[in-house]
PDB file of N, CA and C in Angstrom:
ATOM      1  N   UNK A   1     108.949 117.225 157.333  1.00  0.00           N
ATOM      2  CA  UNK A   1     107.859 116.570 157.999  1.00  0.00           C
ATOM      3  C   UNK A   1     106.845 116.030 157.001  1.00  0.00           C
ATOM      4  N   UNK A   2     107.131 116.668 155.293  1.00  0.00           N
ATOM      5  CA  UNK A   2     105.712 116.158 154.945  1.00  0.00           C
ATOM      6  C   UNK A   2     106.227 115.118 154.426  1.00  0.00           C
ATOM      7  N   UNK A   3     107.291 114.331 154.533  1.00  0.00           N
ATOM      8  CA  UNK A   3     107.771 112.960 153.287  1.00  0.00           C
ATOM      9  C   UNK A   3     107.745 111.504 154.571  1.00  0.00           C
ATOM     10  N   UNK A   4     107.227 112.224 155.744  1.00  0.00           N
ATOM     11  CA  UNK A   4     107.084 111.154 156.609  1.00  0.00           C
ATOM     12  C   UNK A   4     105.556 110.993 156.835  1.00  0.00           C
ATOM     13  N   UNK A   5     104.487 111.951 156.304  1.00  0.00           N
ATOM     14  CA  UNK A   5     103.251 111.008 156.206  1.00  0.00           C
ATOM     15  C   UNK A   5     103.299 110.198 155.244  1.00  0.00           C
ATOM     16  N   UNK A   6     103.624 110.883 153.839  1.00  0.00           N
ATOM     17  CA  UNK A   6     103.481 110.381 152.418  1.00  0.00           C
ATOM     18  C   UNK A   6     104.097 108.644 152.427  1.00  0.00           C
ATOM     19  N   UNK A   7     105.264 108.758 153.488  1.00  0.00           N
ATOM     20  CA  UNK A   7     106.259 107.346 153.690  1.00  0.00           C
ATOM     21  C   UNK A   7     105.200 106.324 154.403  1.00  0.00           C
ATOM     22  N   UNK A   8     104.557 106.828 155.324  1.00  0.00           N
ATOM     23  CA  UNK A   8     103.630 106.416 155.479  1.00  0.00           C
ATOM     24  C   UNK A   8     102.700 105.650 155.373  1.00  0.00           C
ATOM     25  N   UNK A   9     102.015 106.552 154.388  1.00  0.00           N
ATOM     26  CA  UNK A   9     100.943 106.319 153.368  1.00  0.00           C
ATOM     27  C   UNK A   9     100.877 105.260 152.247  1.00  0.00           C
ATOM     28  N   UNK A  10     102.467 105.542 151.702  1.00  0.00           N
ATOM     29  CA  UNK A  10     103.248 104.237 151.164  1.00  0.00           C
ATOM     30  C   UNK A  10     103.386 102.597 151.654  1.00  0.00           C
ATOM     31  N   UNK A  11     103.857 103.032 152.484  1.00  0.00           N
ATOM     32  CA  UNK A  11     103.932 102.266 153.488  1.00  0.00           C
ATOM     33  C   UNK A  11     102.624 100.892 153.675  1.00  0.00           C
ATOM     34  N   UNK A  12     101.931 101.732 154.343  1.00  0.00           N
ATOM     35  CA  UNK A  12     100.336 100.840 154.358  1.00  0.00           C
ATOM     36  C   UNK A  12      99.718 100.667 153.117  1.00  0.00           C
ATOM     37  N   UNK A  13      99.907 101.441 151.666  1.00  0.00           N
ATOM     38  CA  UNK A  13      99.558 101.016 150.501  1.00  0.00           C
ATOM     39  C   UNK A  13     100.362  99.685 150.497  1.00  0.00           C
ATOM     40  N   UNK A  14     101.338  99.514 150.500  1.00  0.00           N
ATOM     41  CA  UNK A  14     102.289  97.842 150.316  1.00  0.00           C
ATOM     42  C   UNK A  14     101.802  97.151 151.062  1.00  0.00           C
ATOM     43  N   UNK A  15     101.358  97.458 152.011  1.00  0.00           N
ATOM     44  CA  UNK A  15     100.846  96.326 152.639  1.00  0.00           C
ATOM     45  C   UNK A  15      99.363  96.038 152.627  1.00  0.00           C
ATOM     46  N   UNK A  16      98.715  96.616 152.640  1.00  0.00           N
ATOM     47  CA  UNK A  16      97.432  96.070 152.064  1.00  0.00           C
ATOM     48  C   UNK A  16      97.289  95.409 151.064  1.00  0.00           C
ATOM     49  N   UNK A  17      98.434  96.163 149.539  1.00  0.00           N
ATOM     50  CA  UNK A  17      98.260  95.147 148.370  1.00  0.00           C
ATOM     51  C   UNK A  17      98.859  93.970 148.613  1.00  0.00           C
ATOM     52  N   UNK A  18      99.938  93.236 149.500  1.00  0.00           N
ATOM     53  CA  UNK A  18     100.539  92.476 149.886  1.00  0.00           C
ATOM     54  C   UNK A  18      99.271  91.596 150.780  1.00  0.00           C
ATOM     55  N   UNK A  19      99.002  91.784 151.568  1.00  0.00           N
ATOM     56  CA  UNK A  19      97.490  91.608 151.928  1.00  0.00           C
ATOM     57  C   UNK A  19      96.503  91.056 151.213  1.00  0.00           C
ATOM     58  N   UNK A  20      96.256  91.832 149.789  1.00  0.00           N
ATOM     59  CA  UNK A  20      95.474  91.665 149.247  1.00  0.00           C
ATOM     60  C   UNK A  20      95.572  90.397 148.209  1.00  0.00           C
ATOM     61  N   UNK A  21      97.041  90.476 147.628  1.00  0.00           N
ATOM     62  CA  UNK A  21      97.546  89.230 146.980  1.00  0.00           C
ATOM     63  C   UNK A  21      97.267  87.889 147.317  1.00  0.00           C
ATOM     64  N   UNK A  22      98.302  87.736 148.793  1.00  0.00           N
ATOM     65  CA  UNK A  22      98.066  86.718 149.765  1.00  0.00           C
ATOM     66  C   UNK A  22      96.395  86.290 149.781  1.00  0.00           C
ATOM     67  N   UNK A  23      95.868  87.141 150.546  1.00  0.00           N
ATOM     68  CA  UNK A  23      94.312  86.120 150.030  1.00  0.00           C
ATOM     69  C   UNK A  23      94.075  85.626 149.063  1.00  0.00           C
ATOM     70  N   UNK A  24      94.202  86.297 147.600  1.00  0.00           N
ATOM     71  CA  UNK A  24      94.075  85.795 146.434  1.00  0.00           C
ATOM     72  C   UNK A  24      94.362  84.498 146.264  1.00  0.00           C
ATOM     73  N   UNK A  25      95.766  84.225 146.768  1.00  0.00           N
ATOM     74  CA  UNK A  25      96.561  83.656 146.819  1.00  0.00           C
ATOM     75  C   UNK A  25      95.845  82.227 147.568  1.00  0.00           C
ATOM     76  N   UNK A  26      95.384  82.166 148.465  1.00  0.00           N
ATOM     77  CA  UNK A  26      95.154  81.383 149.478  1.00  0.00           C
ATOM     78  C   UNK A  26      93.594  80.674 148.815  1.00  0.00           C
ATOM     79  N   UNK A  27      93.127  82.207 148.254  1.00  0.00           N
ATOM     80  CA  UNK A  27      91.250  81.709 147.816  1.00  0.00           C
ATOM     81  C   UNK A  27      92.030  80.437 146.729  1.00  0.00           C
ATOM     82  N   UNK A  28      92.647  81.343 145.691  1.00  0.00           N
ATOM     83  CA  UNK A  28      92.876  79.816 144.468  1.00  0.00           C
ATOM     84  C   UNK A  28      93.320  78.597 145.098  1.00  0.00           C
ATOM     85  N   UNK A  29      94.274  78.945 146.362  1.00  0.00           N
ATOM     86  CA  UNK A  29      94.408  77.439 147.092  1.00  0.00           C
ATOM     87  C   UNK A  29      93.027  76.378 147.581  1.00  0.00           C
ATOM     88  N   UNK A  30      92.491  77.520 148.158  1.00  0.00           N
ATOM     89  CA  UNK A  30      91.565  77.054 148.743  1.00  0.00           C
ATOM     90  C   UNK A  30      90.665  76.147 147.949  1.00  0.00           C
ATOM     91  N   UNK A  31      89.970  76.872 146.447  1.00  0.00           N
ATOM     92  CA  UNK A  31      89.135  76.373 145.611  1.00  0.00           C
ATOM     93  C   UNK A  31      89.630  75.605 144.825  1.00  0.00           C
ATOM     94  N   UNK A  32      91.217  75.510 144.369  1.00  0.00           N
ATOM     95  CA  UNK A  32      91.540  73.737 144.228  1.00  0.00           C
ATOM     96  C   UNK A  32      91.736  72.885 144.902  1.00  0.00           C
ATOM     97  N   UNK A  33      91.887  73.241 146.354  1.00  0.00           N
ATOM     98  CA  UNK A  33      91.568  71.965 147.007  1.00  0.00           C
ATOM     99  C   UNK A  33      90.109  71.577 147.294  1.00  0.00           C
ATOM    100  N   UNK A  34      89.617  72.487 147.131  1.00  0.00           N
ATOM    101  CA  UNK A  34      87.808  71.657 147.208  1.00  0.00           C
ATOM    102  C   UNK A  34      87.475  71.308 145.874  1.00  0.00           C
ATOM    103  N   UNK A  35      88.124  71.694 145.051  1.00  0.00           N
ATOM    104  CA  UNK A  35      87.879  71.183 144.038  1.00  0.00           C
ATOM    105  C   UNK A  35      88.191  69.303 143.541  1.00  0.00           C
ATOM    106  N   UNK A  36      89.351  69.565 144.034  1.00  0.00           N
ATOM    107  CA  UNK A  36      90.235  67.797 144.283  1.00  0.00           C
ATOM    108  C   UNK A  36      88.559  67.189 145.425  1.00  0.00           C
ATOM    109  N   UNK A  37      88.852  67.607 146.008  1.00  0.00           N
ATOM    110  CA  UNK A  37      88.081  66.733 147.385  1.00  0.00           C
ATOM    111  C   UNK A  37      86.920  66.403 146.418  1.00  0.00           C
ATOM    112  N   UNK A  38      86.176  67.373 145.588  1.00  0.00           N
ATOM    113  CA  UNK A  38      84.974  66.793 144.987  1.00  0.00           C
ATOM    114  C   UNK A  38      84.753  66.109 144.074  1.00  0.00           C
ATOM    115  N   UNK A  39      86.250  65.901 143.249  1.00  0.00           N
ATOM    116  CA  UNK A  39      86.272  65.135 142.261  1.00  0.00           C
ATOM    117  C   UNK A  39      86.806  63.531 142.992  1.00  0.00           C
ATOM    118  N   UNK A  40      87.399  64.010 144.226  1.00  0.00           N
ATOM    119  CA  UNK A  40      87.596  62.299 144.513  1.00  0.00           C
ATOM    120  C   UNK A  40      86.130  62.210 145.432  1.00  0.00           C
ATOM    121  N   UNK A  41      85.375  62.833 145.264  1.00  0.00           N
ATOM    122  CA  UNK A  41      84.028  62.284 146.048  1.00  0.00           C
ATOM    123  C   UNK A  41      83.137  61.851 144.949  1.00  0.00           C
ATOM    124  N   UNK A  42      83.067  62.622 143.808  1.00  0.00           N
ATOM    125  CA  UNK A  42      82.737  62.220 142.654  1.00  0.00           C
ATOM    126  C   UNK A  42      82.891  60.306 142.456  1.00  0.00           C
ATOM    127  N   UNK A  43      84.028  60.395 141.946  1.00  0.00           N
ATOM    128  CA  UNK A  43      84.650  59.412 141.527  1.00  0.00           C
ATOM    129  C   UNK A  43      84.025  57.972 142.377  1.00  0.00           C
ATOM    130  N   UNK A  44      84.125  58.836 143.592  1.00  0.00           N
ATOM    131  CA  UNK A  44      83.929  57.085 144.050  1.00  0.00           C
ATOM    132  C   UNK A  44      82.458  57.071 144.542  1.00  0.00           C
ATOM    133  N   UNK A  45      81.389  57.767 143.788  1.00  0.00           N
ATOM    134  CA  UNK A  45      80.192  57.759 144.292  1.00  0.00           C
ATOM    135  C   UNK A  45      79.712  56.999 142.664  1.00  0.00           C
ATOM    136  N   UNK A  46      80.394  56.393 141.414  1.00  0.00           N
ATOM    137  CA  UNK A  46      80.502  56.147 140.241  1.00  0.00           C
ATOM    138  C   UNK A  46      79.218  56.795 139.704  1.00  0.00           C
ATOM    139  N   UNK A  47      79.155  57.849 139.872  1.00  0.00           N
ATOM    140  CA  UNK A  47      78.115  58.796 139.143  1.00  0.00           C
ATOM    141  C   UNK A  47      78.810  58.879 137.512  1.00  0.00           C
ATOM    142  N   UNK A  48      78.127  58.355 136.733  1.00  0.00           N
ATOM    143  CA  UNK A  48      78.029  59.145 135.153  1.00  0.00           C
ATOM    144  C   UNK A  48      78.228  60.178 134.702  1.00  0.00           C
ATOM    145  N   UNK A  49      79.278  59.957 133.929  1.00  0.00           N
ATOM    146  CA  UNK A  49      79.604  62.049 133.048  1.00  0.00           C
ATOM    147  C   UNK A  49      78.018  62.000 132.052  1.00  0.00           C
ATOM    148  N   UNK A  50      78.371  63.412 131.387  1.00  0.00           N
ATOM    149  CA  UNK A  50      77.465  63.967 130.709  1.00  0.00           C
ATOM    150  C   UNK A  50      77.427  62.962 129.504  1.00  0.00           C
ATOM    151  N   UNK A  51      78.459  62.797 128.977  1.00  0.00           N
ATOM    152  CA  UNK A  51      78.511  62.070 127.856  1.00  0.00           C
ATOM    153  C   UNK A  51      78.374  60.706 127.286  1.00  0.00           C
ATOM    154  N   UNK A  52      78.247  59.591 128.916  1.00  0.00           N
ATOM    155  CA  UNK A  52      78.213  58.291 129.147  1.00  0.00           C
ATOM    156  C   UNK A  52      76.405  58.650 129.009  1.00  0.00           C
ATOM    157  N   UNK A  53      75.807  59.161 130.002  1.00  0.00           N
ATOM    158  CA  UNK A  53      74.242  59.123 130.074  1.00  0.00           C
ATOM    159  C   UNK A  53      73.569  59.435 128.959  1.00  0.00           C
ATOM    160  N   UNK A  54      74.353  60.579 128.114  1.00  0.00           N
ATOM    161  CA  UNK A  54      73.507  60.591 126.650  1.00  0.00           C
ATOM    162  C   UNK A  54      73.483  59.263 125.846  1.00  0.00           C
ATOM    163  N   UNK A  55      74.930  58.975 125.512  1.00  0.00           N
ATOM    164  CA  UNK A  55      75.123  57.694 124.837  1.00  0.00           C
ATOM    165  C   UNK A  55      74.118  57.085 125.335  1.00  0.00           C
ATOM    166  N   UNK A  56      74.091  56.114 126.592  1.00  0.00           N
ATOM    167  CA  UNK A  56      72.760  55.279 126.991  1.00  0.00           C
ATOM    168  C   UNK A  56      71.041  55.685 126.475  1.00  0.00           C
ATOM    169  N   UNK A  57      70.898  56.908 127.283  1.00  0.00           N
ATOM    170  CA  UNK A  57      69.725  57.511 126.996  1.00  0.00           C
ATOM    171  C   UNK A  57      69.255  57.629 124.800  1.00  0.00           C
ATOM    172  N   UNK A  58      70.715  57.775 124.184  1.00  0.00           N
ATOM    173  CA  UNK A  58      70.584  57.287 122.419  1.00  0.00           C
ATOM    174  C   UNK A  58      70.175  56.079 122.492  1.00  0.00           C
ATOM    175  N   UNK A  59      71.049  55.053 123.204  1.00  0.00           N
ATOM    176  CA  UNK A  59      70.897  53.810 123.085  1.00  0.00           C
ATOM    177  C   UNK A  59      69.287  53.307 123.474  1.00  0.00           C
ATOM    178  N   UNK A  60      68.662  53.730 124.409  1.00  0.00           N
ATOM    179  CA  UNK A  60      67.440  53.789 125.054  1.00  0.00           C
ATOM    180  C   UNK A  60      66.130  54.000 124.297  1.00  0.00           C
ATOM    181  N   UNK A  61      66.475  55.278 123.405  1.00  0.00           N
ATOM    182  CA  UNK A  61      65.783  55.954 122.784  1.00  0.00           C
ATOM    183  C   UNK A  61      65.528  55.088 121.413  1.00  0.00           C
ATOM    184  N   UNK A  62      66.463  54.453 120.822  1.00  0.00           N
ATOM    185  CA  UNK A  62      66.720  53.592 119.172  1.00  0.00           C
ATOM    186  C   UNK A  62      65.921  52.393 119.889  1.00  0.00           C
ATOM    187  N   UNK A  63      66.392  51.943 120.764  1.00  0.00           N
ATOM    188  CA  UNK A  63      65.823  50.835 121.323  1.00  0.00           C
ATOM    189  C   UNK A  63      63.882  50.597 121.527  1.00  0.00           C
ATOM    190  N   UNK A  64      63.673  51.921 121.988  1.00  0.00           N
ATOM    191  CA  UNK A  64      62.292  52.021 122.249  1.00  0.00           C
ATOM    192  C   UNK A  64      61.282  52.220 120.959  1.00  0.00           C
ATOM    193  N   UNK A  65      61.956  53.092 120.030  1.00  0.00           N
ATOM    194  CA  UNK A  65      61.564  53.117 118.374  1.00  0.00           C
ATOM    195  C   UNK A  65      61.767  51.692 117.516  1.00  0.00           C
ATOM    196  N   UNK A  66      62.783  50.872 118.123  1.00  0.00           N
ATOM    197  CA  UNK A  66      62.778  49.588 117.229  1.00  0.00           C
ATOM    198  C   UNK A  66      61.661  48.195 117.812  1.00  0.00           C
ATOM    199  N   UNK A  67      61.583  48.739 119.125  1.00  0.00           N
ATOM    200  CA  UNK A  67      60.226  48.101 119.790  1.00  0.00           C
ATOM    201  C   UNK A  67      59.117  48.192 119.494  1.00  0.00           C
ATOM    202  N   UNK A  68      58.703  49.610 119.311  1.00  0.00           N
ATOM    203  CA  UNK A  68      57.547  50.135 118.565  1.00  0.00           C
ATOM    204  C   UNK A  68      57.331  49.216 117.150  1.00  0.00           C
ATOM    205  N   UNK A  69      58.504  50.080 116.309  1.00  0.00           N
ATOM    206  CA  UNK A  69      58.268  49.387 115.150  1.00  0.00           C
ATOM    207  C   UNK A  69      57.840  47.596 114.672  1.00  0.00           C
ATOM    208  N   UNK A  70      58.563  46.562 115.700  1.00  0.00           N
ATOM    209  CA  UNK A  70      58.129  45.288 115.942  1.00  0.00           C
ATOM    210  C   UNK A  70      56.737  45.140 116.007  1.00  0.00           C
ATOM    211  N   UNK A  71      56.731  46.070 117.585  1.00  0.00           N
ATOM    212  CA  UNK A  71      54.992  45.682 117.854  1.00  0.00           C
ATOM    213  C   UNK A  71      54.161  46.074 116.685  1.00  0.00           C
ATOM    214  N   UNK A  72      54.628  46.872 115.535  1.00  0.00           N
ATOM    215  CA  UNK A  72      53.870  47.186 114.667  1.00  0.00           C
ATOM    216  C   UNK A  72      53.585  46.356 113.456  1.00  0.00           C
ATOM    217  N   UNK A  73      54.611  45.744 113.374  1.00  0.00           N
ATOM    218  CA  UNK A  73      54.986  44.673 112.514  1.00  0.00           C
ATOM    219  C   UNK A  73      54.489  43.596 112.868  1.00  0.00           C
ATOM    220  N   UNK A  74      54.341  43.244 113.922  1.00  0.00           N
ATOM    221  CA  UNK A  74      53.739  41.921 114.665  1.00  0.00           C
ATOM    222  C   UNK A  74      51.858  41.853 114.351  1.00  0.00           C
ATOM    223  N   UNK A  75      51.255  43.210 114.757  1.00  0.00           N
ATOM    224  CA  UNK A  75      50.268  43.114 115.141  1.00  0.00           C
ATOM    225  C   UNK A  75      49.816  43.017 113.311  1.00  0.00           C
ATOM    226  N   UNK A  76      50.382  43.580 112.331  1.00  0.00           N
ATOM    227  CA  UNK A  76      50.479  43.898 111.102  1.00  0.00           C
ATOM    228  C   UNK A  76      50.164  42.154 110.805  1.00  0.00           C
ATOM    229  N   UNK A  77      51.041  41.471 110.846  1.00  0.00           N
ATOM    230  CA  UNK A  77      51.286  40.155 110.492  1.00  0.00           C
ATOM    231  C   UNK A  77      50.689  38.758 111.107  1.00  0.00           C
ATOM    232  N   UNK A  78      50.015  39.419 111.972  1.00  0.00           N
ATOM    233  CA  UNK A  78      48.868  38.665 113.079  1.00  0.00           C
ATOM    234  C   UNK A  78      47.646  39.074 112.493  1.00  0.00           C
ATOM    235  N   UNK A  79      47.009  40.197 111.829  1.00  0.00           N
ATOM    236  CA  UNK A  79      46.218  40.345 111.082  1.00  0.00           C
ATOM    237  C   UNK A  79      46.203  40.256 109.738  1.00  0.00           C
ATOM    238  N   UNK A  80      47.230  39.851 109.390  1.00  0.00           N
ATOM    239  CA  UNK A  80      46.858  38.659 107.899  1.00  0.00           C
ATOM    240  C   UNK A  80      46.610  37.551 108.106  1.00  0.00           C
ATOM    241  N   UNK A  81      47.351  36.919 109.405  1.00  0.00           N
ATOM    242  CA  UNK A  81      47.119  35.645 109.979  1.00  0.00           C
ATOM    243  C   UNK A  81      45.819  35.168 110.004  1.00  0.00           C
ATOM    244  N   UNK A  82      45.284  36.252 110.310  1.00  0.00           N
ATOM    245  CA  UNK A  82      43.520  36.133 111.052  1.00  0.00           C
ATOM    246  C   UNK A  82      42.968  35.984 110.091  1.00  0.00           C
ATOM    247  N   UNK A  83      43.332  36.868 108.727  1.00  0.00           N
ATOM    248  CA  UNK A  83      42.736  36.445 107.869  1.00  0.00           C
ATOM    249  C   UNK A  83      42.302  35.561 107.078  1.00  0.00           C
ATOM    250  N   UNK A  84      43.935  35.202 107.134  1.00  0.00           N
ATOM    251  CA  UNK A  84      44.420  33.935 106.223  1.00  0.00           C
ATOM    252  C   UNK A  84      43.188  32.644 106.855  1.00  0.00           C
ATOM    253  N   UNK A  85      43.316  32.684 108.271  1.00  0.00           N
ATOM    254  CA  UNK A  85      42.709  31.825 108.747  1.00  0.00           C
ATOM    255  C   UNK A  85      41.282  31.738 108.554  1.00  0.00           C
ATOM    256  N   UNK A  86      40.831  32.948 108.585  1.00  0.00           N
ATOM    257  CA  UNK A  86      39.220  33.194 108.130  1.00  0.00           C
ATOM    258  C   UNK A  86      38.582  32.486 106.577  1.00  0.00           C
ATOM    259  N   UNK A  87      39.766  32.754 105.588  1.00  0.00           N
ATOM    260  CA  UNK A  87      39.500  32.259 104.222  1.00  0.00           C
ATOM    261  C   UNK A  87      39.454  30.782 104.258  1.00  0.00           C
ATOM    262  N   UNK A  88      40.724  30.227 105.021  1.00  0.00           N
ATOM    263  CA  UNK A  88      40.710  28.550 105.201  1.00  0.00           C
ATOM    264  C   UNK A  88      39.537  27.746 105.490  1.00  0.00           C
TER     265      UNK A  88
END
């Protein structure tokens, strides 16, 4: 009588871990397919990777320092102008 609880006991251990697999099983299904779904929602919403927006934002950044530097150069060379003109 006692190898028919223990069989048992066995018994419902296999199946719970069997149980327990299967979900496993189903979650990784689950979270690559939402995973797909968000990358084709991604995609066609043409949102920017990480690495496109830096590039720009470099590009942005050189751009705004070489502006500076002009206006500096300009206003630089407009006041010799003034001068020049003052001596004439």
């Amino acid at each position: 009588m006692s190898a028919s609880p223990n069989r048992f006991f066995d018994d419902m251990s296999r199946l719970f871990n069997d149980a327990a697999g299967a979900a496993r099983s189903l979650g990784r299904e689950a979270e690559a397919a939402i995973k797909t779904q968000v990358e084709r929602l991604l995609a066609n919403m043409d949102i920017v990777n990480r690495e496109e927006f830096e590039a720009v934002r470099d590009m942005a950044v050189a751009a705004r320092n070489a502006n500076d530097a002009l206006e500096r150069r300009i206003a630089e060379l407009e006041a010799k102008l003034a001068e020049t003109e003052k001596k004439s």
